[in-house]
N, C-alpha and C. Protein backbone atom coordinates (compact mmCIF):
# COMPACT_ATOMS: atom_id res chain seq x y z
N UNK A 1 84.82 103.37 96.06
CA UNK A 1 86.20 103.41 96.49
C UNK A 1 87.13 103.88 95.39
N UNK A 2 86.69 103.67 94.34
CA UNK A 2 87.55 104.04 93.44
C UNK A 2 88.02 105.63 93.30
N UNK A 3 86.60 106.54 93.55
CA UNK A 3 87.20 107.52 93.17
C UNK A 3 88.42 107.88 94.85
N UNK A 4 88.36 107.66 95.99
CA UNK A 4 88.89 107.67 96.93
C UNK A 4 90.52 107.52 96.52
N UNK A 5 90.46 106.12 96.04
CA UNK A 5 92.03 105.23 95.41
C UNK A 5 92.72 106.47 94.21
N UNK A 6 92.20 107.22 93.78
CA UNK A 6 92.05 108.45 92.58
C UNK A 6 92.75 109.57 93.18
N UNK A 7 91.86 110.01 94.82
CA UNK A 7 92.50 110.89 95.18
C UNK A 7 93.64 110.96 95.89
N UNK A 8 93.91 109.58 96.22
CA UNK A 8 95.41 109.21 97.50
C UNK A 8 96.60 108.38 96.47
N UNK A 9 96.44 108.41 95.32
CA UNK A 9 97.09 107.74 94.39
C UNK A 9 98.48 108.88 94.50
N UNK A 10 98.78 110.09 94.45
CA UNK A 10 99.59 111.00 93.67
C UNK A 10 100.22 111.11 95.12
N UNK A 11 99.75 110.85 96.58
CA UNK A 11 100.41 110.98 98.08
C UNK A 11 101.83 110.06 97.91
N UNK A 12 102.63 110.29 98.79
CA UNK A 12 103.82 109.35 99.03
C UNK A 12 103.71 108.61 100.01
N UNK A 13 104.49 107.71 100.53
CA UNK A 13 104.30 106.43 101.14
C UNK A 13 103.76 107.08 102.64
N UNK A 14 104.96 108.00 102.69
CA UNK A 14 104.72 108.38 103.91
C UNK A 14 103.94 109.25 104.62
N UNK A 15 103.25 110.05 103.73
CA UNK A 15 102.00 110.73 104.05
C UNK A 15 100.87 109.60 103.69
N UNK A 16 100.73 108.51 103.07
CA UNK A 16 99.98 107.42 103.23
C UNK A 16 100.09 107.09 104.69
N UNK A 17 101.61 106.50 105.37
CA UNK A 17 101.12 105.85 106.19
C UNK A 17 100.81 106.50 108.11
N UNK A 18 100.90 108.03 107.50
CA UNK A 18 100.64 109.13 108.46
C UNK A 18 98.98 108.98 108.38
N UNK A 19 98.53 108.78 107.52
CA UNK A 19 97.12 109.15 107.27
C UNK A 19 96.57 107.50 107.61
N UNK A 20 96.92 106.86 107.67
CA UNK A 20 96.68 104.97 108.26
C UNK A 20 96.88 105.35 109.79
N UNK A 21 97.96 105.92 110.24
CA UNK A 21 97.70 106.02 111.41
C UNK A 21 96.79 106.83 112.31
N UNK A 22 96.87 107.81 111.83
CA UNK A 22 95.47 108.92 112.08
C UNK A 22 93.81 108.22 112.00
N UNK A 23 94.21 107.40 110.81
CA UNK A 23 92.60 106.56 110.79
C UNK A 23 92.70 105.54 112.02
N UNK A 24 93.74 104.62 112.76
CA UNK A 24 93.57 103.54 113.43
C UNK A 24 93.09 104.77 114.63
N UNK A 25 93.93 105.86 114.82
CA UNK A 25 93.37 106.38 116.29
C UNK A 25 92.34 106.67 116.04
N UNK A 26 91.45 106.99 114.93
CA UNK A 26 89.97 107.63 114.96
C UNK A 26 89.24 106.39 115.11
N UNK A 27 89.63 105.35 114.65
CA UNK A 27 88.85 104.13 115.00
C UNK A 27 89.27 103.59 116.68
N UNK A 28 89.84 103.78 117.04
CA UNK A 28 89.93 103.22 118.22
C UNK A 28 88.72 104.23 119.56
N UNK A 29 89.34 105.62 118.63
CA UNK A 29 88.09 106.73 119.80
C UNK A 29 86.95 106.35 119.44
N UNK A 30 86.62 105.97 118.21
CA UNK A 30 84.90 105.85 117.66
C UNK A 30 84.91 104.35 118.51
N UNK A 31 85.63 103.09 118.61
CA UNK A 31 85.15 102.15 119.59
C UNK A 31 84.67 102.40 121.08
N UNK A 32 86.08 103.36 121.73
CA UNK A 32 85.45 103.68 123.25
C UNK A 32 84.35 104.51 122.94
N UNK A 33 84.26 105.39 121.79
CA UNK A 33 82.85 106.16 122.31
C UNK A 33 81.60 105.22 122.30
N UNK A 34 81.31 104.54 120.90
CA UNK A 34 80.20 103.41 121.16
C UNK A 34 80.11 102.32 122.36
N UNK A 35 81.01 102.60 123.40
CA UNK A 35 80.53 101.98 124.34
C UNK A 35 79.83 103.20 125.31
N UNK A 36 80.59 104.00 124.91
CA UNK A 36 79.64 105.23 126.16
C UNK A 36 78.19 105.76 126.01
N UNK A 37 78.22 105.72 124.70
CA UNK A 37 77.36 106.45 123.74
C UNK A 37 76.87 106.06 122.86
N UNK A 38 75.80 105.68 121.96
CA UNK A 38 75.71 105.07 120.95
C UNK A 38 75.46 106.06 119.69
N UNK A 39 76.16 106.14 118.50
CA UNK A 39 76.29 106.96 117.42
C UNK A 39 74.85 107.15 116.46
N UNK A 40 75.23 107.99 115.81
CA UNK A 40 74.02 108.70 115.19
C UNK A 40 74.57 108.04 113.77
N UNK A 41 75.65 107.87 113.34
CA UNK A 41 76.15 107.23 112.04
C UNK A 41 76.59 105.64 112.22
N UNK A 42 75.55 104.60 112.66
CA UNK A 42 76.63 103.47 112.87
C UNK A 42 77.36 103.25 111.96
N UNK A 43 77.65 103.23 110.36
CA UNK A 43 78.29 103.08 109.77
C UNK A 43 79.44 103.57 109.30
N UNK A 44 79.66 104.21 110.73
CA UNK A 44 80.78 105.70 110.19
C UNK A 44 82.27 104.46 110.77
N UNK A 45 81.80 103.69 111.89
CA UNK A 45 83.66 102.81 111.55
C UNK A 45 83.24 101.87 110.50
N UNK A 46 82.83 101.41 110.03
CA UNK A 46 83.03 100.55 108.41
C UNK A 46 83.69 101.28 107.47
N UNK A 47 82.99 102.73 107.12
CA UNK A 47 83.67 103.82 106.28
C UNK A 47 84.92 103.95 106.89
N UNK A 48 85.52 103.86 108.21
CA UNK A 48 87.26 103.99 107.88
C UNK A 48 87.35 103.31 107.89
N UNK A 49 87.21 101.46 108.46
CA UNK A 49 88.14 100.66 108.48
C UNK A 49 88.06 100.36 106.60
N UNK A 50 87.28 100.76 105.88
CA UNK A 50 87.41 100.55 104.34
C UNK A 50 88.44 101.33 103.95
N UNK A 51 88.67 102.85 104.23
CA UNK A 51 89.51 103.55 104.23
C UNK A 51 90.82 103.56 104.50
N UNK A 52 91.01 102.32 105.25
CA UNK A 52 92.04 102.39 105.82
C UNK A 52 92.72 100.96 105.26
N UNK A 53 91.96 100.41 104.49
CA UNK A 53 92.20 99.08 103.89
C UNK A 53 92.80 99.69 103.10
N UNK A 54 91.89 100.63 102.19
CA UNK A 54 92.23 101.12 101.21
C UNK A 54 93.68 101.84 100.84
N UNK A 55 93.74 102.65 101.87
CA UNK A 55 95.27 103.28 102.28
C UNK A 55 96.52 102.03 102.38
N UNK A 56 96.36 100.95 103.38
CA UNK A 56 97.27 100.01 103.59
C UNK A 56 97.39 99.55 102.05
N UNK A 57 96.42 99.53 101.14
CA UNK A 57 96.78 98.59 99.99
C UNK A 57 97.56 99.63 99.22
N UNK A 58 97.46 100.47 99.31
CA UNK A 58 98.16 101.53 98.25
C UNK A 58 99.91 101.52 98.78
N UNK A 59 99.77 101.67 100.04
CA UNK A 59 101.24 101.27 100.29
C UNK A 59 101.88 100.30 99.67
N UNK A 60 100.96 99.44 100.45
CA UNK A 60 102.10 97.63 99.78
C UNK A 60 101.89 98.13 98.40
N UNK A 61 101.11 98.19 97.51
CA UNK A 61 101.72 98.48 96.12
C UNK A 61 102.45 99.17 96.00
N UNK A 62 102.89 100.67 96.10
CA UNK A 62 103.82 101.79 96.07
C UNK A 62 105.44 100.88 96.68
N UNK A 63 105.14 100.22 98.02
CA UNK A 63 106.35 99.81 98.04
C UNK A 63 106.77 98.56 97.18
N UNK A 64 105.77 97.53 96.67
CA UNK A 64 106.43 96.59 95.64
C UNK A 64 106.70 97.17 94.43
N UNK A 65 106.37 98.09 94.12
CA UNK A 65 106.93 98.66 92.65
C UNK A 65 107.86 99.29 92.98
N UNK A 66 108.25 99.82 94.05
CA UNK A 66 110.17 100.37 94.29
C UNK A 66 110.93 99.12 94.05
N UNK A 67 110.24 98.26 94.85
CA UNK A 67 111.49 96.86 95.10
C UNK A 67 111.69 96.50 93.98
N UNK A 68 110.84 95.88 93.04
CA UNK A 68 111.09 95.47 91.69
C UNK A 68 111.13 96.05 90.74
N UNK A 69 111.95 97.63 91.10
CA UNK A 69 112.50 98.52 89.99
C UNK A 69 114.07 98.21 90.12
């Protein structure tokens, strides 16, 4: 994860939280599809919902270091 946190570090809040939302809809299609279908990567929603942890945490930091400037 780290190098991930490396590459989304230099983004702004708001292309962070464009890219959080883009991940919840890809996770929501990858749920209805595993009910239709069963995947060739099961581990492919763990890899975003990590991703997407990852993204949410970079926010809340980016925005507590505005506030307590």
């Amino acid at each position: 994860m780290k190098k991930s946190t490396k590459e989304m570090n230099p983004k702004t809040v708001k292309e962070l939280m464009k890219e959080a939302q883009d991940l919840r809809t890809e996770l929501a299609m990858l749920q209805i599809e595993r009910k239709v279908k069963p995947q060739k990567d099961t581990n492919l929603t763990m890899k975003k919902r990590k991703k997407l942890a990852v993204i949410l945490t970079l926010i809340n930091q980016k925005e507590l270091t505005v506030e307590t400037k």
